[in-house]
N, C-alpha and C. Protein backbone atom coordinates (compact mmCIF):
# COMPACT_ATOMS: atom_id res chain seq x y z
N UNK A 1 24.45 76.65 18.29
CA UNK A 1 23.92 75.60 19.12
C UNK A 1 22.47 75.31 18.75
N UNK A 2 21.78 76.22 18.31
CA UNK A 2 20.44 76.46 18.57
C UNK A 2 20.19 75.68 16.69
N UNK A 3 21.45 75.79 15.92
CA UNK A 3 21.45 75.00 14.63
C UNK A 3 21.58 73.55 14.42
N UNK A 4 21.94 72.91 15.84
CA UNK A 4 22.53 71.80 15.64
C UNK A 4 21.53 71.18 16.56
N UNK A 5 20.56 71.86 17.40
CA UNK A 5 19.86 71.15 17.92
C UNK A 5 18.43 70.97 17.06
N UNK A 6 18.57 72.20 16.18
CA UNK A 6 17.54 72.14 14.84
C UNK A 6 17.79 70.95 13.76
N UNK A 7 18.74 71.10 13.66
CA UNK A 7 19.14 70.15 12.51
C UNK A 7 19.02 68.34 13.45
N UNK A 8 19.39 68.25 14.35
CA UNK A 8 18.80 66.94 15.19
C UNK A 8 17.61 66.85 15.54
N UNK A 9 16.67 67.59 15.58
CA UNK A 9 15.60 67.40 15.72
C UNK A 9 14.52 67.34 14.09
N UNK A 10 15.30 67.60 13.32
CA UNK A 10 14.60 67.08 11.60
C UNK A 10 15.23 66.03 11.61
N UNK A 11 16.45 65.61 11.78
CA UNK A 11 16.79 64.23 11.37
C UNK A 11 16.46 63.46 12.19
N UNK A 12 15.87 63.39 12.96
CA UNK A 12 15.25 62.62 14.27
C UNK A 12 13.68 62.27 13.57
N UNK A 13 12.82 63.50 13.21
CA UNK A 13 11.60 63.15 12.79
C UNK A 13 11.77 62.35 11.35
N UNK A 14 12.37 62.92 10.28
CA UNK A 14 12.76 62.13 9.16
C UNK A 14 12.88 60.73 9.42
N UNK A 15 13.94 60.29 10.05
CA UNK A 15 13.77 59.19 10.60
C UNK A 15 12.35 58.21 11.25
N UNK A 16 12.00 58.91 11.99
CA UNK A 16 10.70 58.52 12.18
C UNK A 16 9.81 57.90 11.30
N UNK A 17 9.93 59.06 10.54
CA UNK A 17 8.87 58.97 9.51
C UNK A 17 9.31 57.06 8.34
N UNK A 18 10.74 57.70 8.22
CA UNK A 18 11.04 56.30 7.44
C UNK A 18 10.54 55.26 7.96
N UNK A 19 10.69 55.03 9.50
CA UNK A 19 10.85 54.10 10.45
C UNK A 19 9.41 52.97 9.76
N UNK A 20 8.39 54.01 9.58
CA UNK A 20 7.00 53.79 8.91
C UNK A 20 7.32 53.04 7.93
N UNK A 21 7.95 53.25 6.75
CA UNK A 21 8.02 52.99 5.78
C UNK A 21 8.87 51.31 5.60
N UNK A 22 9.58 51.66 6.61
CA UNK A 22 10.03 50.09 6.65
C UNK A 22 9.46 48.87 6.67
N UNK A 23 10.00 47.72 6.47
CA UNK A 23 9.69 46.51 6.55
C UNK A 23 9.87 46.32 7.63
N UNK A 24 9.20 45.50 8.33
CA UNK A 24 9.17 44.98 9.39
C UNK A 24 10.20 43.27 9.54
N UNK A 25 11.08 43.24 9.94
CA UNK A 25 11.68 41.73 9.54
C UNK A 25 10.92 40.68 10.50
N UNK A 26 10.75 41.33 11.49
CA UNK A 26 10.21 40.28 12.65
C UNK A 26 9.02 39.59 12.20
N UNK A 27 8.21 40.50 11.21
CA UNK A 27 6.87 40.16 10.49
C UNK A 27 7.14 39.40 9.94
N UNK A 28 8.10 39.64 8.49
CA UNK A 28 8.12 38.85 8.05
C UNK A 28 9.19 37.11 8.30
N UNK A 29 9.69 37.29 9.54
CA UNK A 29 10.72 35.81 9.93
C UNK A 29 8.96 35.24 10.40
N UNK A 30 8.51 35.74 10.95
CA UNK A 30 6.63 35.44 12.01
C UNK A 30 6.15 34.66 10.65
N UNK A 31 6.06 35.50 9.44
CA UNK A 31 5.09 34.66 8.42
C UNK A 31 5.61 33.61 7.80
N UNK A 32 6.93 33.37 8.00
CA UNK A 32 7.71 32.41 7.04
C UNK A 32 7.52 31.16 7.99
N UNK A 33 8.27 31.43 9.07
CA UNK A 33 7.60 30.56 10.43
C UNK A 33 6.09 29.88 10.28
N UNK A 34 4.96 30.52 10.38
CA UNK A 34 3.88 30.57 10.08
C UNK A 34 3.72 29.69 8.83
N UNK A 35 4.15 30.23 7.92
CA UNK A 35 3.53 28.83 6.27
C UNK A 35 4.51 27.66 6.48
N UNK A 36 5.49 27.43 6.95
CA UNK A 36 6.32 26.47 7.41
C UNK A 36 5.75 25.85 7.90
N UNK A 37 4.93 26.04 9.35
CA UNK A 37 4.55 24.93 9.77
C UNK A 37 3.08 24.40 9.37
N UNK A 38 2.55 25.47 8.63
CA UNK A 38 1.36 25.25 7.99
C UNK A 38 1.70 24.32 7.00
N UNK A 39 2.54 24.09 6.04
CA UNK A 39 2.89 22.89 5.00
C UNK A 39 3.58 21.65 5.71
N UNK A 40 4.25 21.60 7.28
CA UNK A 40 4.40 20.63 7.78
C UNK A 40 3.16 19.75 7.98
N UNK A 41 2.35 21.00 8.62
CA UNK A 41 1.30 19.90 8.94
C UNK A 41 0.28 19.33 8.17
N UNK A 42 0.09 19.75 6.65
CA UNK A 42 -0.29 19.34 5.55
C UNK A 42 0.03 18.11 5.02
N UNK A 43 1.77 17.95 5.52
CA UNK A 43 2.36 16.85 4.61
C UNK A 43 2.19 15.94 5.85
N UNK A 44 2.46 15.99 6.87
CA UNK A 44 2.20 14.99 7.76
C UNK A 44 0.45 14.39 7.59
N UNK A 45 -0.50 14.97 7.62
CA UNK A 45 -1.61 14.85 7.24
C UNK A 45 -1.97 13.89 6.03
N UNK A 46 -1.30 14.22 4.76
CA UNK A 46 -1.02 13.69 3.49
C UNK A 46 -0.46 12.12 3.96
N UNK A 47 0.80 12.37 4.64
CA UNK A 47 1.57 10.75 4.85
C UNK A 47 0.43 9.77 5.64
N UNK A 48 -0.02 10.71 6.45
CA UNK A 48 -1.35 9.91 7.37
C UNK A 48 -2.29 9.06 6.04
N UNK A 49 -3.16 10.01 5.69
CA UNK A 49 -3.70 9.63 5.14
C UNK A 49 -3.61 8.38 3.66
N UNK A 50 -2.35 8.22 3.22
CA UNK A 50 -1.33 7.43 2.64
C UNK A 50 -1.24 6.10 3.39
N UNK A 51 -0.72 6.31 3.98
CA UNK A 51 -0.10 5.27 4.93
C UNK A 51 -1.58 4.33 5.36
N UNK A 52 -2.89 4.83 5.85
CA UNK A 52 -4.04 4.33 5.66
C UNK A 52 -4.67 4.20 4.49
N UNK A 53 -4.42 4.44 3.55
CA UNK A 53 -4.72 3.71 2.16
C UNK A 53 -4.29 2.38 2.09
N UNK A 54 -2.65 2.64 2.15
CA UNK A 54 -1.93 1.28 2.09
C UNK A 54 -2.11 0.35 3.36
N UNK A 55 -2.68 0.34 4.43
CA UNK A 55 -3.03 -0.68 5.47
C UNK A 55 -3.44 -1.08 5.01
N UNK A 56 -4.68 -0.33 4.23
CA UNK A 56 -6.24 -1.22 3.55
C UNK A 56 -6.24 -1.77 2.87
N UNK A 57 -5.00 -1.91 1.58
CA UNK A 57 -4.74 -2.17 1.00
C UNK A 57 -4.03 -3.53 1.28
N UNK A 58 -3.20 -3.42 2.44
CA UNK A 58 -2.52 -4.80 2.74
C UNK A 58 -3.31 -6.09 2.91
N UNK A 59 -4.12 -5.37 4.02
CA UNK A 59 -5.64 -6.13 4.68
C UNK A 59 -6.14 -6.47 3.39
N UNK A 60 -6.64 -6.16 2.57
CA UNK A 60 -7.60 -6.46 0.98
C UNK A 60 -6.74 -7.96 0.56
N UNK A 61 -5.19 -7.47 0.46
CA UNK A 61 -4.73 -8.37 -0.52
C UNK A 61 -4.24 -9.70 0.09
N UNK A 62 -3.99 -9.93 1.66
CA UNK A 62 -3.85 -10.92 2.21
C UNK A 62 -4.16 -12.45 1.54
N UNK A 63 -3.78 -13.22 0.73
CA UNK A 63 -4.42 -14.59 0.40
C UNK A 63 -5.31 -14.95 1.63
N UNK A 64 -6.45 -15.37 1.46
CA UNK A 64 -7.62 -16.44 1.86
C UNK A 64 -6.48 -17.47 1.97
N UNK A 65 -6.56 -18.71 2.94
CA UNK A 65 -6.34 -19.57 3.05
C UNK A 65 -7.15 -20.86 1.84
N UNK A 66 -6.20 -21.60 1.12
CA UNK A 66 -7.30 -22.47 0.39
C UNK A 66 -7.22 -23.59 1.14
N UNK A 67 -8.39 -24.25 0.91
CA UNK A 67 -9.16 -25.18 1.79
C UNK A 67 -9.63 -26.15 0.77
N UNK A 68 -8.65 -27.59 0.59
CA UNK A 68 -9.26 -28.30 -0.42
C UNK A 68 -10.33 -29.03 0.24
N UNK A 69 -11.36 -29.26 -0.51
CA UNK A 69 -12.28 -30.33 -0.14
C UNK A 69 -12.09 -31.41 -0.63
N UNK A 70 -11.91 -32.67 0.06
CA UNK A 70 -11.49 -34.05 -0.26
C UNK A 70 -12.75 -34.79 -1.37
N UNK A 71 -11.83 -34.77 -2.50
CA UNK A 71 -13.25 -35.43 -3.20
C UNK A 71 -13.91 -36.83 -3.03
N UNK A 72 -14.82 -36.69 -3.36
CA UNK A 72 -15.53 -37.95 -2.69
C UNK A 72 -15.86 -38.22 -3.68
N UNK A 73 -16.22 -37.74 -4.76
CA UNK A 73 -16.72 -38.90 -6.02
C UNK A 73 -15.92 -38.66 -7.31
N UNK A 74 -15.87 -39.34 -7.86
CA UNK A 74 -15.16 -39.25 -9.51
C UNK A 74 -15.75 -39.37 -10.38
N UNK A 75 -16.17 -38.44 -11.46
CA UNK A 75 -17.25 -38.57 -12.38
C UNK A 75 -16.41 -39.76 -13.26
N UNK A 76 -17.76 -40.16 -14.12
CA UNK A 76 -17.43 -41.59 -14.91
C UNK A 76 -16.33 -41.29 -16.01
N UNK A 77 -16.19 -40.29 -16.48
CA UNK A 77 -15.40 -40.17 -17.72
C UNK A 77 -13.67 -40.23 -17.05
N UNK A 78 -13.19 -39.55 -16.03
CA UNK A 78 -12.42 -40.08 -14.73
C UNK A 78 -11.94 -41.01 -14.78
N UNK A 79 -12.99 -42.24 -14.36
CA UNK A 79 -13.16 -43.38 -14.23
C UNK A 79 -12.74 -44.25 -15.63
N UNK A 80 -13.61 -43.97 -16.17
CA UNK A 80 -13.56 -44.44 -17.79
C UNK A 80 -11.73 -44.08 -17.75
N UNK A 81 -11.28 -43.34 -18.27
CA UNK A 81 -9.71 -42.88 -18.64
C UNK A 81 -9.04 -43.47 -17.55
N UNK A 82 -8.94 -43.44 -16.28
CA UNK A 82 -8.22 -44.41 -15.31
C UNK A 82 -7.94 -45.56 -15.84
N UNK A 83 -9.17 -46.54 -15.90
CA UNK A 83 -9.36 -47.67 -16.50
C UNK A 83 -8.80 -48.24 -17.50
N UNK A 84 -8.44 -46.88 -18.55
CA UNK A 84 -8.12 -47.57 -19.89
C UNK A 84 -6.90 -47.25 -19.72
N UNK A 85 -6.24 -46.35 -19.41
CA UNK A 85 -5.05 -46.08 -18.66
C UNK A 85 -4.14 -47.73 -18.03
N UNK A 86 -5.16 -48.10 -17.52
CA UNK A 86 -4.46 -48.90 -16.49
C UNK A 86 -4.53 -50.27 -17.35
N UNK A 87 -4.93 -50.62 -18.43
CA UNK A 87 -5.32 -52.01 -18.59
C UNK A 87 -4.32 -51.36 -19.92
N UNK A 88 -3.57 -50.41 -20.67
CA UNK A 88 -3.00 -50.21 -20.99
C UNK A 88 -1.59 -50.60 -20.43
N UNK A 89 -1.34 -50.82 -19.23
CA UNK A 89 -0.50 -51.07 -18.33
C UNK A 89 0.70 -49.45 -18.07
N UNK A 90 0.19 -48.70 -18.07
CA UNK A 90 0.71 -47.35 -18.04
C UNK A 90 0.54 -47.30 -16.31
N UNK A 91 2.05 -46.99 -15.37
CA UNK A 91 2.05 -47.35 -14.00
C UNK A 91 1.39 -45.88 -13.79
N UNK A 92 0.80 -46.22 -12.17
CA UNK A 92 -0.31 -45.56 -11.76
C UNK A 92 -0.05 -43.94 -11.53
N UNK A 93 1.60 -43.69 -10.90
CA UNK A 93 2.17 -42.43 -10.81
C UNK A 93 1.35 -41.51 -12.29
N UNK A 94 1.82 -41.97 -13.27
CA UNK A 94 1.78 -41.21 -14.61
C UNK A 94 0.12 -41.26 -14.82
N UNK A 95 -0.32 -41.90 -14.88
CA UNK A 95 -1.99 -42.19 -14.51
C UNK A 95 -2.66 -40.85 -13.54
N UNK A 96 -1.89 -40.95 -12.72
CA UNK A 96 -2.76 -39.90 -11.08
C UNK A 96 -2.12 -37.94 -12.22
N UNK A 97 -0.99 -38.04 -12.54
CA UNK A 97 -0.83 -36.85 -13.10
C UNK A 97 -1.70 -36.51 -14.49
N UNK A 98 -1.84 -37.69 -15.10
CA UNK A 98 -2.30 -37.20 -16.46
C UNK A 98 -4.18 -37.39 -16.49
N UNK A 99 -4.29 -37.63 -14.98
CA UNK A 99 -6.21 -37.50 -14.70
C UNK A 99 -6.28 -36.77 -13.30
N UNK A 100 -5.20 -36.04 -12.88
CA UNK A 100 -4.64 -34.76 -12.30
C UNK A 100 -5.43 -35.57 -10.78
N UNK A 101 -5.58 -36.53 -10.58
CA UNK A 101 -6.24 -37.83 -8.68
C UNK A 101 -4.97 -38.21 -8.43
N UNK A 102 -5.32 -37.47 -7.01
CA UNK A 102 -4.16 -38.52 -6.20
C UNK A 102 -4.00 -39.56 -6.49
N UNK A 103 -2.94 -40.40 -5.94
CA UNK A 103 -2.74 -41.96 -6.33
C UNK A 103 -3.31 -42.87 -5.68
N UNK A 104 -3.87 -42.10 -4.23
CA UNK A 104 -4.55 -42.93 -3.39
C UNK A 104 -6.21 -42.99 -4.35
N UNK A 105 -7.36 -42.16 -4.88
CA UNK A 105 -8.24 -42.31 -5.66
C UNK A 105 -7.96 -42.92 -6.96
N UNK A 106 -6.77 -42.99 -7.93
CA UNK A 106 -6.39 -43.92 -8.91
C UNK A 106 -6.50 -45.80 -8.95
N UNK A 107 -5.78 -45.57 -7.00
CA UNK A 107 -5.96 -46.83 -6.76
C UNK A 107 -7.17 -47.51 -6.37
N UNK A 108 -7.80 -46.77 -5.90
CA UNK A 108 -9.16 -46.97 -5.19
C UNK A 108 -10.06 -47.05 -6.64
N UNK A 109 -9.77 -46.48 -7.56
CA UNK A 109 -10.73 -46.74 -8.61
C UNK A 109 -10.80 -48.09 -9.12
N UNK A 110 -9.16 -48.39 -9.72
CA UNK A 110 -8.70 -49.62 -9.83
C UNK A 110 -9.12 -50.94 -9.20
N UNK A 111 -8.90 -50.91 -7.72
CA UNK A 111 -9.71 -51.83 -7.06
C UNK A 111 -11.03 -51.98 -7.07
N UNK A 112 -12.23 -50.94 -7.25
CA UNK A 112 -13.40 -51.22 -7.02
C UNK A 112 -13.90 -51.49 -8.24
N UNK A 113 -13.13 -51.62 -9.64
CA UNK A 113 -13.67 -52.18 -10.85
C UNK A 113 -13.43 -53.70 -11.05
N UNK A 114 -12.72 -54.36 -10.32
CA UNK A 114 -12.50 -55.32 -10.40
C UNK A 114 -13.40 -56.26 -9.52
């Protein structure tokens, strides 16, 4: 009796002793947990910061509205080529494209040379 309570009481401390020697799993499920959400919140951070690049980026590239200004004068050389254009008898459509004026300033030229 007095052998078997000997012999359980070494394999009891042996044990122990291993117990030391072990890995801990709980530690390590804790650290895996742990860098997990440490690289979640990296990449969420990352997309943030992304995602505000490209706003700025949207905002930057927006077209300006263009805004013609109605011309008001026609330099003479314009004028000159209208003219010869027209006494050529070449109709006014083909005239306004090939001196790139509306047809309303083609005509208006037309009339005020006469």
């Amino acid at each position: 009796m007095n052998i078997l309570f000997l012999s359980l009481f070494v394999i009891s401390i042996i044990l122990f002793i291993v117990s030391f020697f072990q890995e801990d799993r709980m530690k390590r499920v804790e650290m895996d947990l742990e860098e997990l959400s440490i690289n979640m919140i990296q990449e969420h951070y990352q997309l943030k910061k992304r995602l505000s690049l490209v706003e700025e980026e949207i905002l930057v590239v927006q077209p300006q509205p263009i805004v013609h200004k109605p011309i008001t004068e026609v330099n003479a050389i314009l004028k000159n080529q209208v003219l010869n254009l027209h006494a050529q008898g070449i109709p006014l459509e083909q005239i306004s494209t090939q001196s790139s004026l509306p047809i309303h300033l083609v005509e208006k030229i037309i009339t005020n040379s006469n």
